[in-house]
C-alpha atoms as a PDB file:
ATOM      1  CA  UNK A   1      25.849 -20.387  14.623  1.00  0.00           C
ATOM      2  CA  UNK A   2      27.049 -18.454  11.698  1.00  0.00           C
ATOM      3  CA  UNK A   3      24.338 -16.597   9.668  1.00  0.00           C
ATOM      4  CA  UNK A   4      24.914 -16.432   5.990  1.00  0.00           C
ATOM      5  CA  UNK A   5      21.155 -16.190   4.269  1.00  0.00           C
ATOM      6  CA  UNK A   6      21.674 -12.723   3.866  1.00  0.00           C
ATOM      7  CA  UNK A   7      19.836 -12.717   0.722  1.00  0.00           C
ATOM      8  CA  UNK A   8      16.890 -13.902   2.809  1.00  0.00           C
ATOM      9  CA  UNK A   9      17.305 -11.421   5.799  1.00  0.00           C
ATOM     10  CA  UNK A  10      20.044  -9.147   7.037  1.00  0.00           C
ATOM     11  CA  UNK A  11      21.079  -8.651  10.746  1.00  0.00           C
ATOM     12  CA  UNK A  12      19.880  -5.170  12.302  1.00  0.00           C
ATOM     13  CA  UNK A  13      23.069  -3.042  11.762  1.00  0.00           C
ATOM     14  CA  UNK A  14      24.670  -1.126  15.047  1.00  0.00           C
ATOM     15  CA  UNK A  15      24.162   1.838  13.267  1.00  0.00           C
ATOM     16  CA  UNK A  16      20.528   1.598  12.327  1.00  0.00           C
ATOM     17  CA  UNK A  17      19.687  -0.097  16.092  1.00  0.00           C
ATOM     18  CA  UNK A  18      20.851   3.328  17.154  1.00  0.00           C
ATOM     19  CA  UNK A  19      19.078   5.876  14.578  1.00  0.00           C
ATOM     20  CA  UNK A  20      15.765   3.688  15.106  1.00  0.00           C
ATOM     21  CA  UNK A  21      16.092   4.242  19.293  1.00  0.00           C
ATOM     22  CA  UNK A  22      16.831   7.685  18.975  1.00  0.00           C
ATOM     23  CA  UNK A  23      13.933   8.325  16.437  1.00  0.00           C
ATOM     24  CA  UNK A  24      11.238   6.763  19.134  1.00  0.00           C
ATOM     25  CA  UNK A  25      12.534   9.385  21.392  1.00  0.00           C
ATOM     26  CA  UNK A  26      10.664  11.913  19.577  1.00  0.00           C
ATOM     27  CA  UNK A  27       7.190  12.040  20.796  1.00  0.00           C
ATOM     28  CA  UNK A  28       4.843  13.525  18.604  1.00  0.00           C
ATOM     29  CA  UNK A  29       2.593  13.315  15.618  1.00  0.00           C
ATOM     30  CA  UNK A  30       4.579  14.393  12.254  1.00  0.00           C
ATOM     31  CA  UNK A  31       0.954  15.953  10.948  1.00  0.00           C
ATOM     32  CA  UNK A  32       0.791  18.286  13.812  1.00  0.00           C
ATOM     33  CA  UNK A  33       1.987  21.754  13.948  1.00  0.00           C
ATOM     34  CA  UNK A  34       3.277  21.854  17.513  1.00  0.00           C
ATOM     35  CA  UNK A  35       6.816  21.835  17.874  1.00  0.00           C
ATOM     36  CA  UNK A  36       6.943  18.017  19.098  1.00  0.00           C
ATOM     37  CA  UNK A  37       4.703  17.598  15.752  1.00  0.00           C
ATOM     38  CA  UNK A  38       7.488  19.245  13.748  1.00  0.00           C
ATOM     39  CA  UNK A  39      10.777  17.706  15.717  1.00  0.00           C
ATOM     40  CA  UNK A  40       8.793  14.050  14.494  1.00  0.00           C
ATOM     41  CA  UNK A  41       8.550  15.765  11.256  1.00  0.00           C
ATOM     42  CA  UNK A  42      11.882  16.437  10.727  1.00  0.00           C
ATOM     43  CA  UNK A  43      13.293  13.335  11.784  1.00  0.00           C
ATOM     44  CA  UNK A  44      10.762  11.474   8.957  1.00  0.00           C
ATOM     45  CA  UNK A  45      11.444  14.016   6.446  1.00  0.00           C
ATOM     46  CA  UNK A  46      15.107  13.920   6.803  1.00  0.00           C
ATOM     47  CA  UNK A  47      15.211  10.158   6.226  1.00  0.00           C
ATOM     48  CA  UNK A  48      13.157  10.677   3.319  1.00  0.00           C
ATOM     49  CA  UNK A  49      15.824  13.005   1.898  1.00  0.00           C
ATOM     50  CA  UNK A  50      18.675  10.346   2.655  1.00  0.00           C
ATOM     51  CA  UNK A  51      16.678   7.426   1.012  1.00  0.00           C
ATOM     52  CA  UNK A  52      16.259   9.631  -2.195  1.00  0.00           C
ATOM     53  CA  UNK A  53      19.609  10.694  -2.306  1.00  0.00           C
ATOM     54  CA  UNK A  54      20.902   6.674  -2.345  1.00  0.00           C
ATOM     55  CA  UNK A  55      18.267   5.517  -4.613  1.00  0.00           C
ATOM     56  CA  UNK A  56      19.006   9.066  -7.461  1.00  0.00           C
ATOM     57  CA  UNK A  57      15.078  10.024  -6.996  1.00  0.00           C
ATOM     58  CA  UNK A  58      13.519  13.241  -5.618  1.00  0.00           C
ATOM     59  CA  UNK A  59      12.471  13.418  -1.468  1.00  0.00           C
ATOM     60  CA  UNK A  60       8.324  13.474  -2.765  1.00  0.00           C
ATOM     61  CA  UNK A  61       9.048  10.218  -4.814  1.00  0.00           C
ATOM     62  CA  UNK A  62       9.420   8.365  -1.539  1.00  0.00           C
ATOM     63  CA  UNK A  63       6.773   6.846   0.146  1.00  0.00           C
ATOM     64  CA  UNK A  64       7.471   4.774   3.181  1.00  0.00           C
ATOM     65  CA  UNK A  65       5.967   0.969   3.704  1.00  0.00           C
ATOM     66  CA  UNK A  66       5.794  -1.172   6.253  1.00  0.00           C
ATOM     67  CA  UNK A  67       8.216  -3.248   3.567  1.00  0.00           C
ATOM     68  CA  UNK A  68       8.781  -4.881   0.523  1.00  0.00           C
ATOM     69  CA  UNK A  69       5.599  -6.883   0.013  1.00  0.00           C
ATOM     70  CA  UNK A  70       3.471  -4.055   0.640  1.00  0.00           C
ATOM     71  CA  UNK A  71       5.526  -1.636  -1.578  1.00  0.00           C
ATOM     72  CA  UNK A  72       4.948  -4.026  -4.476  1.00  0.00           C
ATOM     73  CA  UNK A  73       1.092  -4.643  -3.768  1.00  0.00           C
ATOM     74  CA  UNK A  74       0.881  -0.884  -3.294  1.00  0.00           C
ATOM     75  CA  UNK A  75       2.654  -0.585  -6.600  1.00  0.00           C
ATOM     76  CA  UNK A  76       0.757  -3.148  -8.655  1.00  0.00           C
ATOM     77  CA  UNK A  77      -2.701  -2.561  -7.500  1.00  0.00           C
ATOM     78  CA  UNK A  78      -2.394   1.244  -8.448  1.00  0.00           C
ATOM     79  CA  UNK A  79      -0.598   0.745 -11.424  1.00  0.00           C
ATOM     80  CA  UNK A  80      -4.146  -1.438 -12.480  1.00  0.00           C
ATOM     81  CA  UNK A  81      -6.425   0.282 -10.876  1.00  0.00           C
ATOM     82  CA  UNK A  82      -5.278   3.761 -12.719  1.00  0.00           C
ATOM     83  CA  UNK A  83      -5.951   1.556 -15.628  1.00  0.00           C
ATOM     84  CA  UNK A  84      -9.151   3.023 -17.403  1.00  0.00           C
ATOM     85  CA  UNK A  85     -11.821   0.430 -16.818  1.00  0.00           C
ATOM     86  CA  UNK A  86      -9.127  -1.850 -15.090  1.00  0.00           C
ATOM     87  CA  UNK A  87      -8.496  -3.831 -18.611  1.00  0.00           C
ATOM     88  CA  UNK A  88      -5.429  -4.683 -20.372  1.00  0.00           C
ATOM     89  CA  UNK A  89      -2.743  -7.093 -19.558  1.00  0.00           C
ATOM     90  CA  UNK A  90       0.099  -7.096 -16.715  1.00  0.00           C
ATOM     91  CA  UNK A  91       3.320  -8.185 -18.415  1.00  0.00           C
ATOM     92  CA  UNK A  92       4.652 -11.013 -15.816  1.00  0.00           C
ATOM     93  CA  UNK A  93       8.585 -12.170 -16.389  1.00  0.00           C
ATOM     94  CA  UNK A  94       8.882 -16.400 -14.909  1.00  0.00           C
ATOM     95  CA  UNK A  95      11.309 -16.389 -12.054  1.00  0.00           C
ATOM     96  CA  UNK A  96       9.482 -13.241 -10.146  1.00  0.00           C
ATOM     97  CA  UNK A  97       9.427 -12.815  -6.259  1.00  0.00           C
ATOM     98  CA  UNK A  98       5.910 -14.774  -4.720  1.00  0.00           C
ATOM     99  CA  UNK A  99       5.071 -10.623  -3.264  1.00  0.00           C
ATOM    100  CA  UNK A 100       4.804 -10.155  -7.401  1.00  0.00           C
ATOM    101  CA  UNK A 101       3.258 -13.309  -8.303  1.00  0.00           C
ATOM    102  CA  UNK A 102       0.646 -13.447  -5.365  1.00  0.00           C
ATOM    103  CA  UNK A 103      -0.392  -9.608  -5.949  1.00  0.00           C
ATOM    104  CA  UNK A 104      -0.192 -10.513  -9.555  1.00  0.00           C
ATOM    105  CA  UNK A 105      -2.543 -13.645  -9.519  1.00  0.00           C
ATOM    106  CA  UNK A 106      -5.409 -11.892  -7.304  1.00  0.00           C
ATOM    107  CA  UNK A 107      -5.128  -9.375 -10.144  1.00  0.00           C
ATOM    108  CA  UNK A 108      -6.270 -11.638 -12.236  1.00  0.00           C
ATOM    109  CA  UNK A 109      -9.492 -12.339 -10.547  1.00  0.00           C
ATOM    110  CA  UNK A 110     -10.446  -8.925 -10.957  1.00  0.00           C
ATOM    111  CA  UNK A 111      -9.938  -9.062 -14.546  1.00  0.00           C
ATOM    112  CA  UNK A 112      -6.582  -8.463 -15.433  1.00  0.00           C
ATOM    113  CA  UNK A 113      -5.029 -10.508 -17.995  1.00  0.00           C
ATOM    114  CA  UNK A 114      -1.075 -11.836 -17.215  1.00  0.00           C
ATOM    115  CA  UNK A 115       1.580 -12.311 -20.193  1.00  0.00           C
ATOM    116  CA  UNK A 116       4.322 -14.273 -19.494  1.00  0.00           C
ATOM    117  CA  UNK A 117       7.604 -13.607 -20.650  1.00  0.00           C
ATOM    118  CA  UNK A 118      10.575 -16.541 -20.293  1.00  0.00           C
ATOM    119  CA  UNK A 119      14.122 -15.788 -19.196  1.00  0.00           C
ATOM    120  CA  UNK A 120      17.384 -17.417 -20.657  1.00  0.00           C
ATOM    121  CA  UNK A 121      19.185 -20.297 -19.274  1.00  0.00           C
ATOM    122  CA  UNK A 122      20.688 -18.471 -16.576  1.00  0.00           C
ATOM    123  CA  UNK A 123      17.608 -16.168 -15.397  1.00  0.00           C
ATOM    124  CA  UNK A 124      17.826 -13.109 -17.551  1.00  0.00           C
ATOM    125  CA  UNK A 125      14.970 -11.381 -18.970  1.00  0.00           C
ATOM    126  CA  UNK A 126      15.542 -10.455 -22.774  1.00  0.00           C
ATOM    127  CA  UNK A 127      14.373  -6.991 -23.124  1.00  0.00           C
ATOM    128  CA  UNK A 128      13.103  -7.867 -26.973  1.00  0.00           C
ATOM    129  CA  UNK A 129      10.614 -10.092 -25.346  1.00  0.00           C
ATOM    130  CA  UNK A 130       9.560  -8.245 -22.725  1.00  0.00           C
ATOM    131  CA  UNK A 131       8.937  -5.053 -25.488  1.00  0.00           C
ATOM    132  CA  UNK A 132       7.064  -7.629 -27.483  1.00  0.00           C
ATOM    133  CA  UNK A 133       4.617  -8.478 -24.349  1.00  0.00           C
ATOM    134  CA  UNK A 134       4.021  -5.405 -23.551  1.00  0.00           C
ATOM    135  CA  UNK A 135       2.641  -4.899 -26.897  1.00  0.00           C
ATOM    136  CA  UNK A 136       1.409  -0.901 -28.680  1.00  0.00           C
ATOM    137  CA  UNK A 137      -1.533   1.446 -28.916  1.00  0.00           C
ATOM    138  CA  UNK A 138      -4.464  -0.262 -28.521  1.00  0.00           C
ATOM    139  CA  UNK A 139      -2.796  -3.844 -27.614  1.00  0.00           C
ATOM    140  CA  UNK A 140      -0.806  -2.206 -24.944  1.00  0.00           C
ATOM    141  CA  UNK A 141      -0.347  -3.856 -21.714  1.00  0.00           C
ATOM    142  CA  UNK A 142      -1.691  -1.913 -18.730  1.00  0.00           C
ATOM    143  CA  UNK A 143       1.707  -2.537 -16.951  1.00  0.00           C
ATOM    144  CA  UNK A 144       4.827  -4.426 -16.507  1.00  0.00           C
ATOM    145  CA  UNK A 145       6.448  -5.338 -13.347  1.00  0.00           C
ATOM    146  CA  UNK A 146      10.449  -6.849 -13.111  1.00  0.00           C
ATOM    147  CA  UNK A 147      12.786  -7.949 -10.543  1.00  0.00           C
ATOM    148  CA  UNK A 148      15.817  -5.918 -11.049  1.00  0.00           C
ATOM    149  CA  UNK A 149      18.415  -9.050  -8.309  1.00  0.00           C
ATOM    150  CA  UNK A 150      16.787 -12.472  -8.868  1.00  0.00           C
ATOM    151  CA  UNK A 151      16.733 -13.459  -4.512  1.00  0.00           C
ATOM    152  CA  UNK A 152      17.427 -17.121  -4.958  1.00  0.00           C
ATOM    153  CA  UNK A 153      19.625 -16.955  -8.005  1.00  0.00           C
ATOM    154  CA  UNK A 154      21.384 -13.651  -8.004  1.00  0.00           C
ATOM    155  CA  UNK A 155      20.394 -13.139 -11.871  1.00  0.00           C
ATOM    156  CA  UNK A 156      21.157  -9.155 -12.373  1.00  0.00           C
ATOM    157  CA  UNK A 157      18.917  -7.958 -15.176  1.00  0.00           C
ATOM    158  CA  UNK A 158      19.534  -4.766 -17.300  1.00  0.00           C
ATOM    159  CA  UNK A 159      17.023  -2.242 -15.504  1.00  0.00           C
ATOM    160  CA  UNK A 160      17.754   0.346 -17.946  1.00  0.00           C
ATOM    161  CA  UNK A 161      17.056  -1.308 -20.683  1.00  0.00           C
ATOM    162  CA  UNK A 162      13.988  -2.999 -19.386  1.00  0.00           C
ATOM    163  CA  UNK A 163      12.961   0.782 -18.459  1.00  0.00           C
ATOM    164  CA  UNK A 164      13.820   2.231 -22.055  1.00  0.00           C
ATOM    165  CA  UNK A 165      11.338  -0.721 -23.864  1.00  0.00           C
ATOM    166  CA  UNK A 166       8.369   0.389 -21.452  1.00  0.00           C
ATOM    167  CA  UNK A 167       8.827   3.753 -22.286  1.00  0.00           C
ATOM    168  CA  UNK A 168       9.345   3.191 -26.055  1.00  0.00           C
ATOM    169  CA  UNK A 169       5.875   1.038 -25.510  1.00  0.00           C
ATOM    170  CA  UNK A 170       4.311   3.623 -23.220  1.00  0.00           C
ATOM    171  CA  UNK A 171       3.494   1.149 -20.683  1.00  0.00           C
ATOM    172  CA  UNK A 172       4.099   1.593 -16.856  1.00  0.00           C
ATOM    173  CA  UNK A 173       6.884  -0.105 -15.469  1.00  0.00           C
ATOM    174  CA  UNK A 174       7.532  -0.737 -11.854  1.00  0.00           C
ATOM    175  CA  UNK A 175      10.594  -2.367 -10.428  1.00  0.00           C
ATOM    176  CA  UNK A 176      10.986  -5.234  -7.774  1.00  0.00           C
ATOM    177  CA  UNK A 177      14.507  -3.749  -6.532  1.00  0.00           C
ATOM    178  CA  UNK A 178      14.347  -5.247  -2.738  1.00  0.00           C
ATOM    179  CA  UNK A 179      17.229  -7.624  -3.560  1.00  0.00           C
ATOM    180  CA  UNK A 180      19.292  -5.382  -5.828  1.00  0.00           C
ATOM    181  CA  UNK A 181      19.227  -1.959  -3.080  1.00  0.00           C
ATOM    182  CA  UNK A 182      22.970  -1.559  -1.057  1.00  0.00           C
ATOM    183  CA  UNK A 183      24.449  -4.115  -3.191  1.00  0.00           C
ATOM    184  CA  UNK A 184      24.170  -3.078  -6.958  1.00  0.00           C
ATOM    185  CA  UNK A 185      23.884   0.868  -7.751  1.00  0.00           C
ATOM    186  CA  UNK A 186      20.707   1.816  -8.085  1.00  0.00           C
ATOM    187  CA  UNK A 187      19.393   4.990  -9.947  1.00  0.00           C
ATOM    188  CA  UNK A 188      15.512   6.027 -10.194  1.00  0.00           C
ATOM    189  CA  UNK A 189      16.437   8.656 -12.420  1.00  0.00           C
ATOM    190  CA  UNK A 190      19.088   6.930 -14.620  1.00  0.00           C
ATOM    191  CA  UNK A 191      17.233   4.157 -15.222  1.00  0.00           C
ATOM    192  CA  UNK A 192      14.391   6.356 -15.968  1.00  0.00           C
ATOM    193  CA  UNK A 193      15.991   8.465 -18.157  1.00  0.00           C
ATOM    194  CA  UNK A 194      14.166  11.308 -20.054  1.00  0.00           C
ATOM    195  CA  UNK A 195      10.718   9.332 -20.195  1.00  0.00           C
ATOM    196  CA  UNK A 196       9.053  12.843 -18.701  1.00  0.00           C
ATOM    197  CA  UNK A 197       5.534  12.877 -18.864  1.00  0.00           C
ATOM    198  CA  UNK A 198       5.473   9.391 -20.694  1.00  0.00           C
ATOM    199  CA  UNK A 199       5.870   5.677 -19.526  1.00  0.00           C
ATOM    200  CA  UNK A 200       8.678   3.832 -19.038  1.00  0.00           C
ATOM    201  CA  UNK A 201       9.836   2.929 -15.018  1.00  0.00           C
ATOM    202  CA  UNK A 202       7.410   5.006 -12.841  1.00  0.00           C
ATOM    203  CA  UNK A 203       8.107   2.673  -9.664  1.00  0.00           C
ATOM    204  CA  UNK A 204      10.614   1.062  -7.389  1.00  0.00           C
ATOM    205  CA  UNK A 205      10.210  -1.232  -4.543  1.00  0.00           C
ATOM    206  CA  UNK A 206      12.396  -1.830  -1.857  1.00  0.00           C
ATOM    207  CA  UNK A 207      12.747  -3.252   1.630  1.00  0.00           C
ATOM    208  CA  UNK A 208      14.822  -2.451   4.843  1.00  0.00           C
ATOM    209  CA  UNK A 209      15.346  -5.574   6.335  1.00  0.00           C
ATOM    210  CA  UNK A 210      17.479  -6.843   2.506  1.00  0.00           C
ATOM    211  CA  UNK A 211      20.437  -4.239   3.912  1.00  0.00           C
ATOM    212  CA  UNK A 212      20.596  -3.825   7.555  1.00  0.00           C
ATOM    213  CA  UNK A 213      17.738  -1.880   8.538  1.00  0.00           C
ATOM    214  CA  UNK A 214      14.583  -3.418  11.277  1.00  0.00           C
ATOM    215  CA  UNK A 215      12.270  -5.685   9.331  1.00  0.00           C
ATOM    216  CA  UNK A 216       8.759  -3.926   8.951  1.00  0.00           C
ATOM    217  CA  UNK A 217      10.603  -0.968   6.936  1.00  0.00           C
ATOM    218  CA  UNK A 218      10.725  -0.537   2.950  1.00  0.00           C
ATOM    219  CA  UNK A 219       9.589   2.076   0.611  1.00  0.00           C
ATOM    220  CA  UNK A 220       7.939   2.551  -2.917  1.00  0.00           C
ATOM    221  CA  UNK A 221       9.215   5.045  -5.180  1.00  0.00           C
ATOM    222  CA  UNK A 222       6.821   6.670  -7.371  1.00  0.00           C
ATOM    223  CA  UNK A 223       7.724   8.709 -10.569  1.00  0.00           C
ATOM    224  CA  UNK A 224       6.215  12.451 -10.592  1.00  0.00           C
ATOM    225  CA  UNK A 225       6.430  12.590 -13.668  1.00  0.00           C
ATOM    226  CA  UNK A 226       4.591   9.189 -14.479  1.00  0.00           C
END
């Protein structure tokens, strides 16, 4: 059999087999302060450093998952529940992953309130409509979530520009990029831009398993300056 749902699920890479065996070699507690303690350290803060260097975001932006779904839970459920009184609406593009839309729809029994926003005829979002969902001042969403690589599709959206109308909005913006990581570029920071202490994109999902690396992996990257 030939495999070619890589869009699904990637095969283990030789190279990542090999970093993954030689990590469980190191026995020891990355909290502790013991030398074992600090050689497991080391190995999880040096991958840390090599994930933030391919994605353009600092080492303490990166917080390790056990994958994509939970990276985007992780990332929606905060995003509300920093919300002041939970209220306000999460701004919902059609064609999102079911990790968005199932996180998105229990949200909704705990209050939230989800705006829709259409794509075009081919899957894109336009970033007019998503500013207009996501609203100003006192009608401003609470936050707005988009898949940067449509999975099924292969839709490409403009992240930067989706990123510059949540900022210009002041609304949180978090990023579905598990399909779009090791096969478009992807920048935290450039996509970001110079939304410092503001809105705009303040998270970034991703998952191992979309590029080579074992299922159960992923990460969520979270904006210190958000």
């Amino acid at each position: 059999m030939i495999y070619l749902d890589h869009a699904a699920s990637t095969p283990l890479r030789p190279a990542a087999r090999d970093a993954w065996i030689a990590a469980t070699a190191e026995v020891g507690n990355a909290s502790s302060v013991h030398g074992s303690g600090q050689a497991a350290r080391r190995v999880l803060e040096d991958a840390r450093e090599e994930v933030a260097a391919r994605l353009d975001c600092q080492p303490i932006e990166v917080v390790f998952t056990g994958g994509g779904t939970e990276s985007i839970n992780l990332a929606l459920k905060g995003l509300w529940w920093e919300r002041p009184g939970n209220t306000g609406a999460i701004v919902l593009p059609d064609g999102e992953h079911h990790a968005t839309l199932d996180t998105a729809a229990w949200l909704a029994t705990q209050g939230a309130v989800v705006r829709p926003v259409g794509l075009d005829a081919v899957g894109r979002i336009a970033p007019a409509s998503f500013a207009e969902a996501m609203g100003s001042d006192a009608e401003a969403a609470a936050l707005a979530t988009a898949l940067v690589v449509n999975n099924e599709v292969g839709t490409v959206q403009d992240a930067a520009a989706l990123a510059a109308a949540a900022a210009e909005a002041r609304v949180p913006l978090h990023l579905d990029a598990v399909g779009a990581v090791a096969h478009v570029p992807v920048s935290f920071a450039g996509w970001r831009g110079d939304a410092r202490g503001a809105s705009g994109l303040v998270a970034l999902s991703l998952s191992g398993h979309k590029f080579g690396a074992p299922v159960g992996t992923g990460a969520l990257v979270v904006s210190r300056h958000a």
